[in-house]
Each structure stands twice: as C-alpha cells, then as structure tokens.
C-alpha atoms as a PDB file:
ATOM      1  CA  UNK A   1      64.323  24.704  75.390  1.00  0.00           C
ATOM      2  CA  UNK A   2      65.864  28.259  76.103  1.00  0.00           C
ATOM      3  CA  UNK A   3      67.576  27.244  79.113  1.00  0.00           C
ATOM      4  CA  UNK A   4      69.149  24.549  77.516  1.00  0.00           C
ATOM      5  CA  UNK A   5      70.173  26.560  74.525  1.00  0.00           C
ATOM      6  CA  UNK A   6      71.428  29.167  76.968  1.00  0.00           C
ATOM      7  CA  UNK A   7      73.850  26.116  79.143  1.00  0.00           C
ATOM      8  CA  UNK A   8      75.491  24.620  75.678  1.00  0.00           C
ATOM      9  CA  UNK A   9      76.289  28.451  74.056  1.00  0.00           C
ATOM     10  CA  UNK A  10      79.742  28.231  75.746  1.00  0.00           C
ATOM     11  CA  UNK A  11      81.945  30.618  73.757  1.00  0.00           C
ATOM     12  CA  UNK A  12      84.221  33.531  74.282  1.00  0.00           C
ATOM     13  CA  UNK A  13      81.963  35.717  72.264  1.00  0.00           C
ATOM     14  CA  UNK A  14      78.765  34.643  73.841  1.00  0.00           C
ATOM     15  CA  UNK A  15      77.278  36.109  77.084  1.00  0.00           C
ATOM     16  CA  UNK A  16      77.764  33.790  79.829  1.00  0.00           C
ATOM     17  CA  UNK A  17      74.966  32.176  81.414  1.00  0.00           C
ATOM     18  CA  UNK A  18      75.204  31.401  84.867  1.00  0.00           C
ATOM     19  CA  UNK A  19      72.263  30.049  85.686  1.00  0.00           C
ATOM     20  CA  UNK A  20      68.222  30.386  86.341  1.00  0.00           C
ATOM     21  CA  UNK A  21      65.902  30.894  88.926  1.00  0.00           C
ATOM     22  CA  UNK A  22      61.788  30.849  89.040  1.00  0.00           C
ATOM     23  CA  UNK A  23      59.755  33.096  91.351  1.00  0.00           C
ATOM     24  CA  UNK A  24      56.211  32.209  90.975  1.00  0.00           C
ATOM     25  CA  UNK A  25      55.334  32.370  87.565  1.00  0.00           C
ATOM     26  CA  UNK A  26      58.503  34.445  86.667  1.00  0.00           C
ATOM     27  CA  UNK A  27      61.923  32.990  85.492  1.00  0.00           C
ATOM     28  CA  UNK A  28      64.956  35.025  86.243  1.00  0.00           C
ATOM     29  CA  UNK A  29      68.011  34.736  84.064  1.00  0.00           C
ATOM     30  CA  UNK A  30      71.320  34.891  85.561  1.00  0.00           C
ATOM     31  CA  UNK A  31      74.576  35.918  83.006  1.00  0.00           C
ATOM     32  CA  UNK A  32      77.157  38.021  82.651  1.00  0.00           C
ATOM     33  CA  UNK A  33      77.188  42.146  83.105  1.00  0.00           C
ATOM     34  CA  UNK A  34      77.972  43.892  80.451  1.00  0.00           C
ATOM     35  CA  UNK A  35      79.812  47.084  81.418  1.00  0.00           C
ATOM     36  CA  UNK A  36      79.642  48.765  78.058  1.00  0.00           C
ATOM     37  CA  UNK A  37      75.496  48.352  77.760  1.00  0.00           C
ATOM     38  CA  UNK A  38      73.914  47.882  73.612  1.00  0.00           C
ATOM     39  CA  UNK A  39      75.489  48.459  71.031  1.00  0.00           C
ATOM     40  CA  UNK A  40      72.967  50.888  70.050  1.00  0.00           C
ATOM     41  CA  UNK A  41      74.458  53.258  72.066  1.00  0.00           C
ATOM     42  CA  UNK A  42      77.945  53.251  70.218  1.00  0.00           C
ATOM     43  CA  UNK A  43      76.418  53.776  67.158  1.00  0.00           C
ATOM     44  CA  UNK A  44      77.365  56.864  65.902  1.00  0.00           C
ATOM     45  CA  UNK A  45      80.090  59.311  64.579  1.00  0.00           C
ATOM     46  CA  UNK A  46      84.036  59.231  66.049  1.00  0.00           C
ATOM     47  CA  UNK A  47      83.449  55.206  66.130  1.00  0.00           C
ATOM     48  CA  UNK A  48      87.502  54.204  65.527  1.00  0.00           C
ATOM     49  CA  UNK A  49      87.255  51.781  62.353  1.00  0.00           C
ATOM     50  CA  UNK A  50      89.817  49.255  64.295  1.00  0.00           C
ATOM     51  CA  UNK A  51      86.738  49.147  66.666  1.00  0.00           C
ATOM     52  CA  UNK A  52      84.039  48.849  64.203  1.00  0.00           C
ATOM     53  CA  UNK A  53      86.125  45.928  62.620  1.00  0.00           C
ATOM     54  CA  UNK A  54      86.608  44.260  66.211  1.00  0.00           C
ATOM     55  CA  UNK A  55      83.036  44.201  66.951  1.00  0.00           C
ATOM     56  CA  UNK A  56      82.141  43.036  63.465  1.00  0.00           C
ATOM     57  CA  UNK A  57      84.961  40.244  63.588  1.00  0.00           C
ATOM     58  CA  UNK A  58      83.690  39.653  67.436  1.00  0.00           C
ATOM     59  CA  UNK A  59      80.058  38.906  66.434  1.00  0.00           C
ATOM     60  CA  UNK A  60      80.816  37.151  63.081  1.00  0.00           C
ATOM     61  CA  UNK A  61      82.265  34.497  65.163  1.00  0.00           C
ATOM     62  CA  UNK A  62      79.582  34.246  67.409  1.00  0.00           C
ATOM     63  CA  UNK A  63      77.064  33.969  65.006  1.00  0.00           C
ATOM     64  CA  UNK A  64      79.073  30.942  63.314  1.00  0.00           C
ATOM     65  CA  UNK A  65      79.720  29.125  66.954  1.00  0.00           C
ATOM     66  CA  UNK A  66      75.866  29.458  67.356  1.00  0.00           C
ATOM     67  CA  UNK A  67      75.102  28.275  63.760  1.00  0.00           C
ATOM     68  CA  UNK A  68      77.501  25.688  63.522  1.00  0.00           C
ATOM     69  CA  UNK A  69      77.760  23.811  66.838  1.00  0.00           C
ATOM     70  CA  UNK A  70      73.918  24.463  67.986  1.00  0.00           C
ATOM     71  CA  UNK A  71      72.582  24.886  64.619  1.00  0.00           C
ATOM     72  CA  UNK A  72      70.958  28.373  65.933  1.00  0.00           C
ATOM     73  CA  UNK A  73      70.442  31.398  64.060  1.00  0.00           C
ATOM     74  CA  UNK A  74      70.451  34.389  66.171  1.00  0.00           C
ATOM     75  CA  UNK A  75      68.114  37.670  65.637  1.00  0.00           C
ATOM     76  CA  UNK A  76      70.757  40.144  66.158  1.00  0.00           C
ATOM     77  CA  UNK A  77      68.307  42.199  68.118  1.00  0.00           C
ATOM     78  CA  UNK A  78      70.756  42.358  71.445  1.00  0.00           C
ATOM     79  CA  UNK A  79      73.856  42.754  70.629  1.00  0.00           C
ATOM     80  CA  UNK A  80      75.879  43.976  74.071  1.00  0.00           C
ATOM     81  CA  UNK A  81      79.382  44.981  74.418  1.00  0.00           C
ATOM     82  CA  UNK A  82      81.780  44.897  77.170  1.00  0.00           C
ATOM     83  CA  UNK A  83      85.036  47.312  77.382  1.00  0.00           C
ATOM     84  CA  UNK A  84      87.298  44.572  77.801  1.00  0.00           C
ATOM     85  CA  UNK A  85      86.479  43.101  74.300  1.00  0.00           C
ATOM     86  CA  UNK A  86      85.947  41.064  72.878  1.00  0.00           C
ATOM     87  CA  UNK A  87      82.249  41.688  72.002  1.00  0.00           C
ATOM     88  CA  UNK A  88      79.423  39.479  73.520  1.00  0.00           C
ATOM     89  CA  UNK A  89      76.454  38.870  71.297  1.00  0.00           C
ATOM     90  CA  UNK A  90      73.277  37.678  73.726  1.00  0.00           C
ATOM     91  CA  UNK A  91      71.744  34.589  72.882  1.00  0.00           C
ATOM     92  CA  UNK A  92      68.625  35.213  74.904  1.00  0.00           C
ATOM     93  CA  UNK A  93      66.222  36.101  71.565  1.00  0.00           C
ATOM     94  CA  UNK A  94      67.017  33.601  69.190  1.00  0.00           C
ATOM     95  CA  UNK A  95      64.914  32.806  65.805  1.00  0.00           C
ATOM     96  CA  UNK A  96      62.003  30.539  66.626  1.00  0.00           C
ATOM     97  CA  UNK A  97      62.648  29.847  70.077  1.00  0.00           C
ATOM     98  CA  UNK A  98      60.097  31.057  72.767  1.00  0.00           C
ATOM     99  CA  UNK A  99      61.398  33.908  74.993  1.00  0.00           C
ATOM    100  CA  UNK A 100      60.398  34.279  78.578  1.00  0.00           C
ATOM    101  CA  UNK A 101      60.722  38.066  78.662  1.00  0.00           C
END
C-alpha cells in the first residue's frame, strides 16, 4: 500500500520516490536528498518572513495534491526542505497507512 502511495505522489512539492529495494526482511526506500535536512532545524529566530510564507505556500500545496488527487491526509511529522525551493513535504508517514520504518 505504501509503495504504491509513494509511485502515484508525483508533484513538485512532494519528495521524489525513486524506487524500493528489500534486503531480507528490510525494505529500503529510495527518494530524493534533501540538502537543507527538517524543517525543525530552521525553526527559529532571523527566519526571513518571505521564507516562512514560501514554505507555508510550498506545503499548503502539497497537502492539497495529496488530499485531492490520492485522497491522503498527511501527518506533517517530516516535513524536509531543500535550498533550491520549493519545499518538499515527505509522504513516507501518512495517516493510517502502515510504515515500514
């Protein structure tokens, strides 16, 4: 269910998922680095507003591709950023679907 969730959430906003693998009893997610890490770690004071407002904007729209076109709401635990922006929200954790790590 996750892996096929993970090949139809084709967006610009949405991590790209390459592919997966299984080792043994392991599955192995392929997608795309992030450069900038979590947004947990901009968080914080001296955040430009114009950048707030493009991340907000940025993840706003991937929310509504994953609502409206794979009727998927998304936990907003990972939310990962990229320098070249626009932001990336990760659909690996979504609301009840299993995760495999």
């Amino acid at each position: 269910m996750e892996l096929d969730i993970l090949h139809r959430a084709v967006a610009p906003e949405i991590v790209e998922f390459y592919g997966a693998f299984f080792i043994e009893s392991c599955v192995y997610y392929c997608m795309e680095y992030m450069n900038a890490g979590s947004l947990d770690k901009l968080l914080g004071p001296g955040v430009p507003e114009d950048v707030l407002g493009r991340i907000a904007g940025s993840m706003v729209r991937g929310l509504k591709f994953l609502k409206d076109e794979l009727q998927i709401i998304h936990r907003g635990e990972w939310v990962m950023l990229t320098l070249s922006l626009p932001i990336l929200t990760c659909v690996a954790q979504m609301l009840n679907q299993p995760t495999f790590w």
